[in-house]
Protein backbone atom coordinates (compact mmCIF):
# COMPACT_ATOMS: atom_id res chain seq x y z
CA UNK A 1 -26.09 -13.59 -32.59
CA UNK A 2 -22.69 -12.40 -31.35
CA UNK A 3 -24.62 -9.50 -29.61
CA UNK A 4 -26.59 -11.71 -28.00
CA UNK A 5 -22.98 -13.91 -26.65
CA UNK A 6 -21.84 -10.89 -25.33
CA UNK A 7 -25.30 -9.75 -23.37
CA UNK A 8 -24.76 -13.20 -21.91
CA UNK A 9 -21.34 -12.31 -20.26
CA UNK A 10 -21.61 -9.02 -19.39
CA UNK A 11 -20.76 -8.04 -15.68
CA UNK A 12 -23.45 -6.33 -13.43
CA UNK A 13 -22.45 -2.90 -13.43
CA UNK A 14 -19.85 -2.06 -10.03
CA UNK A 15 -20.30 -0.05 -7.28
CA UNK A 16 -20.12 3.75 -7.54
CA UNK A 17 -16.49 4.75 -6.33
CA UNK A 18 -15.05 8.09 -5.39
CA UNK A 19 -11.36 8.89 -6.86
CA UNK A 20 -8.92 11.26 -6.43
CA UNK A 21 -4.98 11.54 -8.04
CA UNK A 22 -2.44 12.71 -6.57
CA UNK A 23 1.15 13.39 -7.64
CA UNK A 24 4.51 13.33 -5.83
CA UNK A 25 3.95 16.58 -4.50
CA UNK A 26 0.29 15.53 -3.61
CA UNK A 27 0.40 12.14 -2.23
CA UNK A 28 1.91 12.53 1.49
CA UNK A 29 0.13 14.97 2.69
CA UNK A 30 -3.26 12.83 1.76
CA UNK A 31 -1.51 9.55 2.69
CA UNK A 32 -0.62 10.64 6.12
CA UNK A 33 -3.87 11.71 6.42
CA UNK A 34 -5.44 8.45 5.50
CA UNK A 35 -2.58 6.56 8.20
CA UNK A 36 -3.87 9.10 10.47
CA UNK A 37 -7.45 8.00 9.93
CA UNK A 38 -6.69 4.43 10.10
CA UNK A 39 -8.93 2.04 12.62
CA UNK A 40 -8.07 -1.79 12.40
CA UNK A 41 -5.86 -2.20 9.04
CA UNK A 42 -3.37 -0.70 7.20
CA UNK A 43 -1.40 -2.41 4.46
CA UNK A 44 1.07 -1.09 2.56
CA UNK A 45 3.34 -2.54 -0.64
CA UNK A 46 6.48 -0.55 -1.88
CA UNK A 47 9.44 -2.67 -3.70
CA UNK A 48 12.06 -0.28 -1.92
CA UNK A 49 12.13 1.30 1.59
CA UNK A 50 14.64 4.13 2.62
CA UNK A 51 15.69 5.31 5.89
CA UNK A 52 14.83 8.92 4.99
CA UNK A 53 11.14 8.08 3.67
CA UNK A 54 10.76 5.80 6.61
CA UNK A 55 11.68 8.55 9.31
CA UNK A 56 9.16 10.83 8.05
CA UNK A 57 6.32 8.55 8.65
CA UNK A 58 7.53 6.82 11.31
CA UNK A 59 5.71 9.25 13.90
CA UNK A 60 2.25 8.39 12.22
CA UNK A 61 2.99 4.61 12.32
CA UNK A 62 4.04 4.23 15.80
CA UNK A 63 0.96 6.19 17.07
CA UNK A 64 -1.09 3.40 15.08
CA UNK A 65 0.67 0.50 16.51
CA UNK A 66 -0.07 2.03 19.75
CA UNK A 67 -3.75 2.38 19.44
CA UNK A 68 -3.82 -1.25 17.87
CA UNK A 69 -3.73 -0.46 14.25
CA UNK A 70 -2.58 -3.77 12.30
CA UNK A 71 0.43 -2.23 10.00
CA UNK A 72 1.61 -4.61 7.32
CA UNK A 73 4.27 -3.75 4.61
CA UNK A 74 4.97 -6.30 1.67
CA UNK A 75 8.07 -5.56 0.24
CA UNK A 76 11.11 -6.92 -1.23
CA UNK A 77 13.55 -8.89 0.58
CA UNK A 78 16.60 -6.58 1.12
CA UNK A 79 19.02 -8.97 -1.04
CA UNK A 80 17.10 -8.58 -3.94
CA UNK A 81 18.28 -5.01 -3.99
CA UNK A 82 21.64 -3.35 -4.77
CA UNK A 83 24.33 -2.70 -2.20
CA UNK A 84 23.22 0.55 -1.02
CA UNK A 85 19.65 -0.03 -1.25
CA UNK A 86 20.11 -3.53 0.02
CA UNK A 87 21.85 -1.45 3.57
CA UNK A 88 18.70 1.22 3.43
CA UNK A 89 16.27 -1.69 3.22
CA UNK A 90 17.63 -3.36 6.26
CA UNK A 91 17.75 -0.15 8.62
CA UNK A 92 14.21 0.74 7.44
CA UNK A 93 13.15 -2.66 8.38
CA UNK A 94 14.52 -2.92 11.49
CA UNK A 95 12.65 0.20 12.18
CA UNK A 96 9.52 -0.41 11.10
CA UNK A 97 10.02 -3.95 13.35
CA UNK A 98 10.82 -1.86 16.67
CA UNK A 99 7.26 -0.12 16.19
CA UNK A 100 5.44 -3.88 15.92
CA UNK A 101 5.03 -3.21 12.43
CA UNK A 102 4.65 -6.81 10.32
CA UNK A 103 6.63 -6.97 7.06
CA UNK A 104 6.16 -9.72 4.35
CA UNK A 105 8.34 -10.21 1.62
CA UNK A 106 7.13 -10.99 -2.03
CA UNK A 107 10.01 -12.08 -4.92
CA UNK A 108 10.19 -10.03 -8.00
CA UNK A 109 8.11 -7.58 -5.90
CA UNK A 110 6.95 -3.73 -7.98
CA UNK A 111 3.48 -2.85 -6.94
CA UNK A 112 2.68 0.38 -5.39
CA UNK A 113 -0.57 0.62 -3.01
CA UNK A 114 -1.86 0.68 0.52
CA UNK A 115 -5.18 -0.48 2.01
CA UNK A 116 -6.67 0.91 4.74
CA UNK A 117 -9.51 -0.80 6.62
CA UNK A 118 -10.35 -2.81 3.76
CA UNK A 119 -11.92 0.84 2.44
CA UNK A 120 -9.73 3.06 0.38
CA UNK A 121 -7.25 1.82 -1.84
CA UNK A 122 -4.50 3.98 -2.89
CA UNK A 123 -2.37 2.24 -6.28
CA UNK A 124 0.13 3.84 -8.75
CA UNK A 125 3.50 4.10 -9.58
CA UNK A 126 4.51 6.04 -6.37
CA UNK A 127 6.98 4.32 -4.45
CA UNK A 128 5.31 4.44 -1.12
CA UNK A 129 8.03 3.75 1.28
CA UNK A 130 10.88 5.26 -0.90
CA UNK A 131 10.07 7.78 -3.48
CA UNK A 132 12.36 10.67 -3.51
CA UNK A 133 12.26 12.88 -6.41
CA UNK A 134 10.78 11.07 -9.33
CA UNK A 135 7.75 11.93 -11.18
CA UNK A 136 4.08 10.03 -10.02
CA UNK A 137 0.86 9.35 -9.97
CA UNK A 138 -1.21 7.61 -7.30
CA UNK A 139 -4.79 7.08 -7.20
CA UNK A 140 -7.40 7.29 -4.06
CA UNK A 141 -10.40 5.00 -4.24
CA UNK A 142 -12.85 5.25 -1.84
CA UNK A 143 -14.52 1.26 -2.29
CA UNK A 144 -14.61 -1.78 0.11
CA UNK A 145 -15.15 -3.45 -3.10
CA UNK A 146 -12.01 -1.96 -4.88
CA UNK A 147 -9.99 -2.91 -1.68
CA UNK A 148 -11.00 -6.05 -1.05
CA UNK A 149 -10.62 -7.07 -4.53
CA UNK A 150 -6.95 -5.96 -4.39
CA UNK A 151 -6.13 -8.07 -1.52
CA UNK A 152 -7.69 -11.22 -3.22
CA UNK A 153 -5.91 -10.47 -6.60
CA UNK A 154 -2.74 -10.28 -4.67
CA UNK A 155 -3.16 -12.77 -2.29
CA UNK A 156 -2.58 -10.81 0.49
CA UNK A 157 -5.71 -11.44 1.88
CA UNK A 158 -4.62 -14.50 3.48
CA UNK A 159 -1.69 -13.16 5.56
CA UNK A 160 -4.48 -10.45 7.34
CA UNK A 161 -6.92 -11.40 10.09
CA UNK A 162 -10.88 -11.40 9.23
């Protein structure tokens, strides 16, 4: 009998998806990669931003505004962060602003990913827009399912177009 509750609830089985991790040491060169390889959408989520992490990818992310890449970062609102970080936050934003890029701000805000063109979905403890010399992990999915799921479960997908 309780088999037989279970069979009843069980999911259809998901896609196939391709993965890769990647560590601190890893990550950028992939991730830039991926920016790089960007068409209509890129969305990115990091709690903190920092001038230094923001200048090395700021290169990539103008050249995708340019073409007509849609860049949006959901972050933390700078006063939710210390003094210093609070400062860093600002500059980076005003930065990332001067490009065209669109930045969102979520309270309480700690996840780590980036979507690009609703088809591979990078998530982990990596702080994207910030991480200096910490220890990480980040994952690469390859899935329009993954990513689109990840913009409905964090609402995001109402603040992007189509």
């Amino acid at each position: 009998m309780m088999a037989q509750l279970l069979c009843r609830f069980k999911r259809p089985a998901p896609a196939l998806v391709t993965s890769q991790l990647y560590n601190e040491q890893t990550f950028y060169r992939a991730f830039e990669r991926d920016l790089a390889c960007c068409r209509n959408e890129a969305v990115i989520e990091s709690p903190f931003i920092t001038t230094r992490r923001i200048q090395m990818l700021l290169p990539t992310l103008r050249k995708m505004v340019t073409r007509g890449v849609r860049v949006t970062i959901n972050t933390k609102h700078p006063q939710e962060q210390e003094d210093y970080m609070c400062a860093e936050a600002e500059a980076s934003i005003a930065l990332l602003q001067n490009i065209g890029v669109e930045i969102l701000f979520t309270g309480g805000h700690h996840r780590k990913l980036a979507i690009f063109d609703r088809a591979v979905l990078w998530e982990g403890s990596l702080n994207i827009l910030s991480q200096n010399d910490s220890c990480e992990v980040m994952r690469r999915i390859e899935s329009g399912d993954c990513a689109q799921q990840m913009l409905d479960f964090t609402g995001l997908t109402k603040f992007l177009r189509g």
